[in-house]
N, C-alpha and C. Protein backbone atom coordinates (compact mmCIF):
# COMPACT_ATOMS: atom_id res chain seq x y z
N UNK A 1 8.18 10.74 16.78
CA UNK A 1 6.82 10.27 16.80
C UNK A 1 6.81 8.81 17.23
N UNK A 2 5.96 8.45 18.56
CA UNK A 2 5.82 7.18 18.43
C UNK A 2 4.51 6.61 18.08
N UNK A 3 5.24 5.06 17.56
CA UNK A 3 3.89 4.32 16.65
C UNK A 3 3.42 3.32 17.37
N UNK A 4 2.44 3.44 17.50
CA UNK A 4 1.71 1.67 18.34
C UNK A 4 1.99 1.11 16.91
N UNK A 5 2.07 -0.31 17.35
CA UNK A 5 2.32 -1.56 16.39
C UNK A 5 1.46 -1.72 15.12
N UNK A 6 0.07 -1.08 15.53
CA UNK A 6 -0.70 -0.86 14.54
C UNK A 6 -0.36 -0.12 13.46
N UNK A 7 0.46 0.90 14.04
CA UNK A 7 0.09 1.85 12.92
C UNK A 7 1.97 1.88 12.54
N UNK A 8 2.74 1.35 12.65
CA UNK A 8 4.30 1.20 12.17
C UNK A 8 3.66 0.61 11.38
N UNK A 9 4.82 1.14 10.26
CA UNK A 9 5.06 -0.04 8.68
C UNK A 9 5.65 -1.37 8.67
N UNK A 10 4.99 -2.12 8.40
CA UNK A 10 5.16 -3.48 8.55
C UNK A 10 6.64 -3.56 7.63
N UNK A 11 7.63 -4.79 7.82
CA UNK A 11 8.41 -5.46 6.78
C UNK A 11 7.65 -5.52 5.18
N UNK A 12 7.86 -4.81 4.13
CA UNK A 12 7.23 -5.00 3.41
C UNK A 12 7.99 -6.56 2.67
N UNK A 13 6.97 -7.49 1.71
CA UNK A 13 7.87 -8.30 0.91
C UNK A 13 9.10 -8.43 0.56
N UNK A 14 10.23 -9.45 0.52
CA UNK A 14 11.38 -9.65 -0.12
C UNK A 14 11.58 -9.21 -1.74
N UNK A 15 10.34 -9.21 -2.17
CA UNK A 15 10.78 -8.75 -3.30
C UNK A 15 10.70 -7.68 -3.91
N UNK A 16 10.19 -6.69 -2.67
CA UNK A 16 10.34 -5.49 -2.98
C UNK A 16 11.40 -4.56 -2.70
N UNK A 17 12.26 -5.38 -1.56
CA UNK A 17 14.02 -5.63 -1.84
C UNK A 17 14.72 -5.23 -2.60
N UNK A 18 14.06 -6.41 -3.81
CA UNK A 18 15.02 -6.67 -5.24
C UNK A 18 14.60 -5.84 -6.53
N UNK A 19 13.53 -4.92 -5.91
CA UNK A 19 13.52 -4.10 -6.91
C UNK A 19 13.97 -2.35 -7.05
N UNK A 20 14.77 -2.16 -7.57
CA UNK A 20 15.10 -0.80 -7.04
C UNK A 20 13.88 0.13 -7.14
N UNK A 21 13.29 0.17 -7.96
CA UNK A 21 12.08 1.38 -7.84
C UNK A 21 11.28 1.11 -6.60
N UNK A 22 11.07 0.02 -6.46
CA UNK A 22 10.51 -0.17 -4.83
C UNK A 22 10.81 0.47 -3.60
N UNK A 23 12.44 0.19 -3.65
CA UNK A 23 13.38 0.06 -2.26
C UNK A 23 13.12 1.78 -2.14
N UNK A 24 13.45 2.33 -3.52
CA UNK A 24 13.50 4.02 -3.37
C UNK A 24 12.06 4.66 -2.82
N UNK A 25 11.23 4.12 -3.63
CA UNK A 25 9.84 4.46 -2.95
C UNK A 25 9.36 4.16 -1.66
N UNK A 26 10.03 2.98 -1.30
CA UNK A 26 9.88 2.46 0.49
C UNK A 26 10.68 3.41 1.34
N UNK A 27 11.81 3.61 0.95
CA UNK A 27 12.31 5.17 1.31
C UNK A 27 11.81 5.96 1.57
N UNK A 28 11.37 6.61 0.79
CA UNK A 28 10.57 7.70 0.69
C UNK A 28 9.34 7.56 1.56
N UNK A 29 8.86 6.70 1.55
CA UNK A 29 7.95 6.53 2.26
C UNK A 29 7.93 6.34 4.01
N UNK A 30 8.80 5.57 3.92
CA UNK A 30 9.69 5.64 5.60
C UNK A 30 10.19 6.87 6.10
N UNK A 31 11.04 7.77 4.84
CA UNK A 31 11.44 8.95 5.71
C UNK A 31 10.68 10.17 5.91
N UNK A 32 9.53 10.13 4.96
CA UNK A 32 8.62 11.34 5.41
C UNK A 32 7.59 10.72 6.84
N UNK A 33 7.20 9.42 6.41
CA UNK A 33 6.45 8.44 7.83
C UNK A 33 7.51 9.08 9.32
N UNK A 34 8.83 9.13 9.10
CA UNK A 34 9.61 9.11 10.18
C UNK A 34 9.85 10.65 10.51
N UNK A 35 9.80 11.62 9.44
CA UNK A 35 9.76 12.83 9.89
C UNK A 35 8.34 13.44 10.18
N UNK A 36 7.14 12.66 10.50
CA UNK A 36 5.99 13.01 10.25
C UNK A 36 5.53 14.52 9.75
N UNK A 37 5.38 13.76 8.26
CA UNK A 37 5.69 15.46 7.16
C UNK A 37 4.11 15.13 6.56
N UNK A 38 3.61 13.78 6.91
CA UNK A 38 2.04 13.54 5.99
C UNK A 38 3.18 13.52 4.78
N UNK A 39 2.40 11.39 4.26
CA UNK A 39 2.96 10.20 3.63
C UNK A 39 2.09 10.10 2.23
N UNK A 40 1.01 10.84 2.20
CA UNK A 40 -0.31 10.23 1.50
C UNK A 40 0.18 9.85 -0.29
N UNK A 41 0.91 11.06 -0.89
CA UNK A 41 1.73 10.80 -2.30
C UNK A 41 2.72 9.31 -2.16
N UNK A 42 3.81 9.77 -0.80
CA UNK A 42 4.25 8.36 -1.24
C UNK A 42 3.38 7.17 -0.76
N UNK A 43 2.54 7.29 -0.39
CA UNK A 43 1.66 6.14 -0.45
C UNK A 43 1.35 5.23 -1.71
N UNK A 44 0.70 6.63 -2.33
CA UNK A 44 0.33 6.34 -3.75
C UNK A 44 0.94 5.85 -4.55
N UNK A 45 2.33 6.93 -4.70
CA UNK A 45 3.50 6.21 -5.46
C UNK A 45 3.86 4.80 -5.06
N UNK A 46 3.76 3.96 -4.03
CA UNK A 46 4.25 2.57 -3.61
C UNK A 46 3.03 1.84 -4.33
N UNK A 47 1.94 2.09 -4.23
CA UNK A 47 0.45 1.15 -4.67
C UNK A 47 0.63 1.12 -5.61
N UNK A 48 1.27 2.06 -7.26
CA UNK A 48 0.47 2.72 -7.95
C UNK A 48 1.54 1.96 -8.69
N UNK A 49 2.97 1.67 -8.20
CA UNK A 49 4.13 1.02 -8.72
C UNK A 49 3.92 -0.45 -8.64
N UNK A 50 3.08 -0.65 -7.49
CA UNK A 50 3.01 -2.23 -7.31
C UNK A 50 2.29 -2.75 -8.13
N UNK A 51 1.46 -1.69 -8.20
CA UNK A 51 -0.30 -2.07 -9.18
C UNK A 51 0.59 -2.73 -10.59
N UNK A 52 1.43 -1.52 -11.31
CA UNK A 52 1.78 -1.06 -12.62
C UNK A 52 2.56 -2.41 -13.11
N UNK A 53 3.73 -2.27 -12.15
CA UNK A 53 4.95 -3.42 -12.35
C UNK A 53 4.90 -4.48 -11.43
N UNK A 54 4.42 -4.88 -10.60
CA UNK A 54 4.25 -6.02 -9.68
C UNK A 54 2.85 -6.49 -9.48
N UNK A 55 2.11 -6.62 -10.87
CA UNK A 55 0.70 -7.10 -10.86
C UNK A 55 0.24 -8.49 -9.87
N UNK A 56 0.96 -9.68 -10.50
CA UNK A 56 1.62 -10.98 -9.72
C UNK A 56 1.82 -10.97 -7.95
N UNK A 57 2.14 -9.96 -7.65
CA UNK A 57 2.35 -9.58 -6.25
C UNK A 57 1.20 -8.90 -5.87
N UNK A 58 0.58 -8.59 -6.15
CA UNK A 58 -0.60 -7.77 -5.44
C UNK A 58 -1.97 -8.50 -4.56
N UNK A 59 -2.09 -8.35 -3.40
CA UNK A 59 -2.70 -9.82 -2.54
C UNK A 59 -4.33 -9.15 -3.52
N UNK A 60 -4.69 -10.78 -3.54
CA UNK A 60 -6.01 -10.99 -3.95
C UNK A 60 -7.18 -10.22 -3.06
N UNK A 61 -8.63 -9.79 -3.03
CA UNK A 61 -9.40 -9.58 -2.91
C UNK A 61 -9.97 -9.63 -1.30
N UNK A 62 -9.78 -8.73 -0.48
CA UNK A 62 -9.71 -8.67 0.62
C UNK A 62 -11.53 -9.40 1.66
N UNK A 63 -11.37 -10.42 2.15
CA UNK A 63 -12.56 -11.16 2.45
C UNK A 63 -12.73 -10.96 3.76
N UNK A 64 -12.27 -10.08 4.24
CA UNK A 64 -12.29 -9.31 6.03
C UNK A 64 -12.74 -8.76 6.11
N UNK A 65 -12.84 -7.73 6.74
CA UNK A 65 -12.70 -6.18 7.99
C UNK A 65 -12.12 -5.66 6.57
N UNK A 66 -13.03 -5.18 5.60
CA UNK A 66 -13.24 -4.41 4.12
C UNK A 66 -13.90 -3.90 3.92
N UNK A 67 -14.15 -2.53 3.80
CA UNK A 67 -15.42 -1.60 3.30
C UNK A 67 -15.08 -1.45 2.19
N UNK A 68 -13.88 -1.20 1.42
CA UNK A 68 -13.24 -1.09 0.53
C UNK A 68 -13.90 -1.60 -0.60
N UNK A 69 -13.35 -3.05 -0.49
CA UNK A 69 -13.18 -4.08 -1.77
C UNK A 69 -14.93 -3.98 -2.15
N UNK A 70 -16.15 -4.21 -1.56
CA UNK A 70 -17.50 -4.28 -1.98
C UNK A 70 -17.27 -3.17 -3.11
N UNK A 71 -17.01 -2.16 -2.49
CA UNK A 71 -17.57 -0.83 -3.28
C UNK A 71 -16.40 -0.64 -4.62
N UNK A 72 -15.30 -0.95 -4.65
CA UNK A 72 -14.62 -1.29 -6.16
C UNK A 72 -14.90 -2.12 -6.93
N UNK A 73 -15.31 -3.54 -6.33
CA UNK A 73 -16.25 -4.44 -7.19
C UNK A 73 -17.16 -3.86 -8.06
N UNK A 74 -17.53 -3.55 -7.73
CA UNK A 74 -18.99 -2.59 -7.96
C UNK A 74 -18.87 -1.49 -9.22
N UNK A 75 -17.65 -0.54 -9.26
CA UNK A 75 -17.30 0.05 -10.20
C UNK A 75 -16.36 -0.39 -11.12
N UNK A 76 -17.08 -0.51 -12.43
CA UNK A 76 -16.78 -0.77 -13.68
C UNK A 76 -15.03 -0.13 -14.11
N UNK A 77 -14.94 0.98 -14.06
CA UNK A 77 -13.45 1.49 -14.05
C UNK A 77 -12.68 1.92 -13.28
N UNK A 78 -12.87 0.86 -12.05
CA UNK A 78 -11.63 0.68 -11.12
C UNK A 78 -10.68 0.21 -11.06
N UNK A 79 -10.58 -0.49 -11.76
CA UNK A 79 -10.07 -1.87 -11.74
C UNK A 79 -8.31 -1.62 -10.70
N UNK A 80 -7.54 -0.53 -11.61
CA UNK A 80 -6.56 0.15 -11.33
C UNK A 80 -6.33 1.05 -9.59
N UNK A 81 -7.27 1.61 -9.44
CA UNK A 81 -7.20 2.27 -8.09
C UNK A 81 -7.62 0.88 -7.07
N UNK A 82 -8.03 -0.07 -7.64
CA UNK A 82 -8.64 -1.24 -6.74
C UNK A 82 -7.76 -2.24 -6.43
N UNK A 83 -6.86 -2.29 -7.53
CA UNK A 83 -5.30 -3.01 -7.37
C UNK A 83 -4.38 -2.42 -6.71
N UNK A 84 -4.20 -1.24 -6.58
CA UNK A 84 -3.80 0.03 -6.05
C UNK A 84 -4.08 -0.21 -4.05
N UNK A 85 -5.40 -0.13 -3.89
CA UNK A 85 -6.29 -0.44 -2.75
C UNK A 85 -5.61 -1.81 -2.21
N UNK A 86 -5.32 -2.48 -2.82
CA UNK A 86 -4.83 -3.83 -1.89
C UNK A 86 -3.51 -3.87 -2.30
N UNK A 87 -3.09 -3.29 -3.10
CA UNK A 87 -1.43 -3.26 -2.97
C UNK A 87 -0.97 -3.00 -1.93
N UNK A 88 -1.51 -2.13 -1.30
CA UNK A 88 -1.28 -1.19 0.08
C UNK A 88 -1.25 -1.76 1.23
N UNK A 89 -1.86 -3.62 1.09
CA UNK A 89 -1.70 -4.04 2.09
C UNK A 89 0.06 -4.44 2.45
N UNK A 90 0.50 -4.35 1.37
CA UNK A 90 2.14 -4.98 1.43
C UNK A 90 3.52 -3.99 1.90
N UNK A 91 2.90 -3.06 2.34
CA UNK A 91 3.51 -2.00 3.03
C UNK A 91 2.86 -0.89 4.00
N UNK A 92 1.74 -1.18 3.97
CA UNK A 92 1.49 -0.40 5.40
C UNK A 92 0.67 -1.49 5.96
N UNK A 93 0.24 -0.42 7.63
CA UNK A 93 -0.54 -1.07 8.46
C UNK A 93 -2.31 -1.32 8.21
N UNK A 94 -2.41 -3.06 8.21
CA UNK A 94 -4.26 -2.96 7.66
C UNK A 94 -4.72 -1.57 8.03
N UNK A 95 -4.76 -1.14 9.14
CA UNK A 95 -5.48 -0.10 9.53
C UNK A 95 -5.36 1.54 8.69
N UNK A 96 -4.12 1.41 7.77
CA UNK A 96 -4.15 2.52 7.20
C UNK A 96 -4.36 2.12 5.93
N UNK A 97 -4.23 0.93 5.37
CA UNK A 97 -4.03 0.76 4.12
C UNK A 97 -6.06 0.32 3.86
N UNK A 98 -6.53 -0.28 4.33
CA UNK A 98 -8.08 0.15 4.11
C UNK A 98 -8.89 1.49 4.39
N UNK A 99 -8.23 2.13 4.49
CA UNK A 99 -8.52 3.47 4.47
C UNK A 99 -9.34 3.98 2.85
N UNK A 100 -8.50 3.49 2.06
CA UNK A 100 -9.07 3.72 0.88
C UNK A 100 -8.69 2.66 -0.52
């Protein structure tokens, strides 16, 4: 499969390197991305880990090209899928990771 630049997985953070539950989940995530098998779980699993254990790391509140961030603001018990939502910028492409 080839990827325009857009849509390849960026270098995610150094310090997701140094964490093994990361590196395995970036795995995972790379080798189904690379066997194009449809990524969407390990997606989740990478956000959902970053959200959980890498709170500190998770980029602040997206002030761009966001449909996203308005509408989690907005709901009272998001908070989690909304940290989740911009975790996603630290391993995929903007264009997939505002998706949801």
């Amino acid at each position: 499969m080839d990827l325009t630049d857009d849509e390849a997985l960026p270098l995610p953070p150094p310090f997701m390197f140094e964490c093994n539950d990361c590196t395995r989940l970036l795995l995972d995530l790379a080798n189904k991305t690379n066997a194009d098998t449809g990524c969407f779980t390990e997606q989740l699993a990478v956000a959902k880990h970053l959200a959980d254990v890498h709170p500190d790391d998770v980029p602040e509140t997206h002030t761009r090209r966001c449909d996203q961030c308005p509408k989690y603001r907005t709901l009272p018990d998001a908070a989690d899928a909304w940290a989740e939502h911009r975790a996603r910028d630290l391993f995929l492409p903007e264009t997939v990771a505002r998706l949801m």
